[in-house]
Protein backbone atom coordinates (compact mmCIF):
# COMPACT_ATOMS: atom_id res chain seq x y z
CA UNK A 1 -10.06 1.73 2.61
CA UNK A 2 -6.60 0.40 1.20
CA UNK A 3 -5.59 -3.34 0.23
CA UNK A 4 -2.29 -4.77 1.04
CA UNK A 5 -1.33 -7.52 -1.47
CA UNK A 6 1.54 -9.45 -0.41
CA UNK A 7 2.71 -11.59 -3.46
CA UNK A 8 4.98 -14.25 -2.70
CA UNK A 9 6.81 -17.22 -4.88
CA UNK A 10 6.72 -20.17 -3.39
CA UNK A 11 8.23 -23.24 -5.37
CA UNK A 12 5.65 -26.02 -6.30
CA UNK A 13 7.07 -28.26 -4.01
CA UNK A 14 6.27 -26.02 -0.62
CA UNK A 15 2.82 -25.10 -1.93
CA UNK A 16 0.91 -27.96 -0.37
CA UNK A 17 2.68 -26.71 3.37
CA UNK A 18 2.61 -23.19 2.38
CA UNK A 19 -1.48 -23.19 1.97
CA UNK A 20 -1.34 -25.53 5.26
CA UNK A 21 -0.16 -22.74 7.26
CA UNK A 22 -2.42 -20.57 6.26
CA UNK A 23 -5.14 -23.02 6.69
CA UNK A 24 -3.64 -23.19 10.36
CA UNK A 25 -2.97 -19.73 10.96
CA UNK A 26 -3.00 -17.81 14.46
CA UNK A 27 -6.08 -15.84 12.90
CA UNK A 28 -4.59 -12.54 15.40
CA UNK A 29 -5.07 -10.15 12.42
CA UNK A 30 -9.03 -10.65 12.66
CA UNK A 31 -9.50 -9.13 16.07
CA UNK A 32 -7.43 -6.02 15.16
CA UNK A 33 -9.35 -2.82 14.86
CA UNK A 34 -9.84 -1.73 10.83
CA UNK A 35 -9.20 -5.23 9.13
CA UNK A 36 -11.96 -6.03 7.00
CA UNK A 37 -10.82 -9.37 4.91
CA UNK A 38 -7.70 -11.65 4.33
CA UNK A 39 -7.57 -13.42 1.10
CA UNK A 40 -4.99 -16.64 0.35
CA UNK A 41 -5.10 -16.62 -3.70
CA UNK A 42 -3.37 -19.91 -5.37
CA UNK A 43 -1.49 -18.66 -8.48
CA UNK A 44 -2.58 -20.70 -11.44
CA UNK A 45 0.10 -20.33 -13.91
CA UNK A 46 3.72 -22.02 -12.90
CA UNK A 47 6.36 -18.97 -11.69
CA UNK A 48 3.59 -16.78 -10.44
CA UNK A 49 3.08 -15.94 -7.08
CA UNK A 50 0.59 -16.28 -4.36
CA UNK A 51 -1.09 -13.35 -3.30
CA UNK A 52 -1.82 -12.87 0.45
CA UNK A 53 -4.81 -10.47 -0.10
CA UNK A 54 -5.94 -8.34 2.97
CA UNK A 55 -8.68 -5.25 3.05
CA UNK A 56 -8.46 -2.75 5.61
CA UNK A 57 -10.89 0.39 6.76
CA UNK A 58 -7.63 2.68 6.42
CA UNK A 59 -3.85 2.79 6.36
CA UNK A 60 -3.18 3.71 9.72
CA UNK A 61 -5.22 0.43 11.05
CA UNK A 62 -2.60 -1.30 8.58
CA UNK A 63 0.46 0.65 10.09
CA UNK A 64 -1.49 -0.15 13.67
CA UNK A 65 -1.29 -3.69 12.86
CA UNK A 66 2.02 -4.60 11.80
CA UNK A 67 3.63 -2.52 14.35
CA UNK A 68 1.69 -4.47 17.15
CA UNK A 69 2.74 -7.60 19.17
CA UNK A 70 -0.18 -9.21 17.60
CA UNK A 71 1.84 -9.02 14.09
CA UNK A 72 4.87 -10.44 15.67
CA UNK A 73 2.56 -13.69 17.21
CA UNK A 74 0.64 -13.90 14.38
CA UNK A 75 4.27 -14.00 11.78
CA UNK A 76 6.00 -16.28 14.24
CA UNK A 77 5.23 -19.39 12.25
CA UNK A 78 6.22 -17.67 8.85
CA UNK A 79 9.77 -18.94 9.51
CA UNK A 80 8.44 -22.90 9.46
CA UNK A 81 9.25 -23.20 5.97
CA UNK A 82 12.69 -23.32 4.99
CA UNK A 83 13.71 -20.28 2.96
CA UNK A 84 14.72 -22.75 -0.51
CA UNK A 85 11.04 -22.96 -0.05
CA UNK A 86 10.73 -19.46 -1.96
CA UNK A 87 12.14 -19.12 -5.58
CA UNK A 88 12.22 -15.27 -4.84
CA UNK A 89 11.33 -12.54 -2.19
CA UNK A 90 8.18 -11.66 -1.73
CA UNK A 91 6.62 -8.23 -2.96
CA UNK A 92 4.34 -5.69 -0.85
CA UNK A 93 1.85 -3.83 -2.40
CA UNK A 94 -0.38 -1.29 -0.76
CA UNK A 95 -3.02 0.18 -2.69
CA UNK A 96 -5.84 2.61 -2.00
CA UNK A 97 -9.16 2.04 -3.06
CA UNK A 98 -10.50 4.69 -4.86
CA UNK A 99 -14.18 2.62 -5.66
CA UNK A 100 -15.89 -0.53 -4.20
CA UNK A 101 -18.95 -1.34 -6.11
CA UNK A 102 -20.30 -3.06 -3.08
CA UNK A 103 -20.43 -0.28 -1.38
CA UNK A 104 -21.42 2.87 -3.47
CA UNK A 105 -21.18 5.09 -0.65
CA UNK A 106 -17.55 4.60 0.24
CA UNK A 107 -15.56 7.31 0.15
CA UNK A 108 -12.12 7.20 -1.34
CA UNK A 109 -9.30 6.42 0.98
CA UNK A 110 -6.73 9.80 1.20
CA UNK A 111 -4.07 9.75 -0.83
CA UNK A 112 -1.14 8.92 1.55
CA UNK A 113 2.05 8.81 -0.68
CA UNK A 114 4.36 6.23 -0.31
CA UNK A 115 4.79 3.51 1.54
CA UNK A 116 7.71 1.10 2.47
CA UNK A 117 7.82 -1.93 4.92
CA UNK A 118 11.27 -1.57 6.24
């Protein structure tokens, strides 16, 4: 299982439309194979980002998904905001979980090396 954190600063006055379109969101990402959970976390503390939080069964469903048409729908309305919305660019994380302790049997997800977006 990995996690994918995307952490992205969006200035205070976008945050009411930036949680909007998530709220709205195409909700694509849900029907692909190997995605367990997406998570929209509201930073509490001014200058820190929001984290778009999503759980998947393995990296390759992750790679599956954002090389699908389904990721290009599903990002379509990303560009709705205007880009002054953001005070900086966003940040990918990928992470692999190495214990859940909701699920005691898991076993830890491969070590894969590196990975970049682009």
């Amino acid at each position: 299982m990995i996690t994918v954190a995307n952490r992205i600063y969006v200035k205070p006055e976008y945050a009411e439309a930036f949680e909007q379109r998530f709220r709205d969101r195409a909700g694509l990402v849900d029907k692909m194979p190997g995605f367990i959970s997406n998570y929209v976390l509201r930073p509490v503390n001014e200058g820190d980002p929001y984290v778009v939080f999503t759980y998947w069964n393995s990296r390759q469903d992750f790679i599956t998904w954002i090389r699908s048409d389904e990721f290009v729908k599903g990002h379509a309305q990303s560009g709705t905001l205007p880009k002054d919305a953001f005070s900086q660019s966003n940040v990918l994380e990928m992470h692999e979980v190495v214990q859940d302790s909701t699920r005691p049997d898991l076993q830890p997800e491969p070590h894969g090396g590196p990975f970049k977006m682009h």
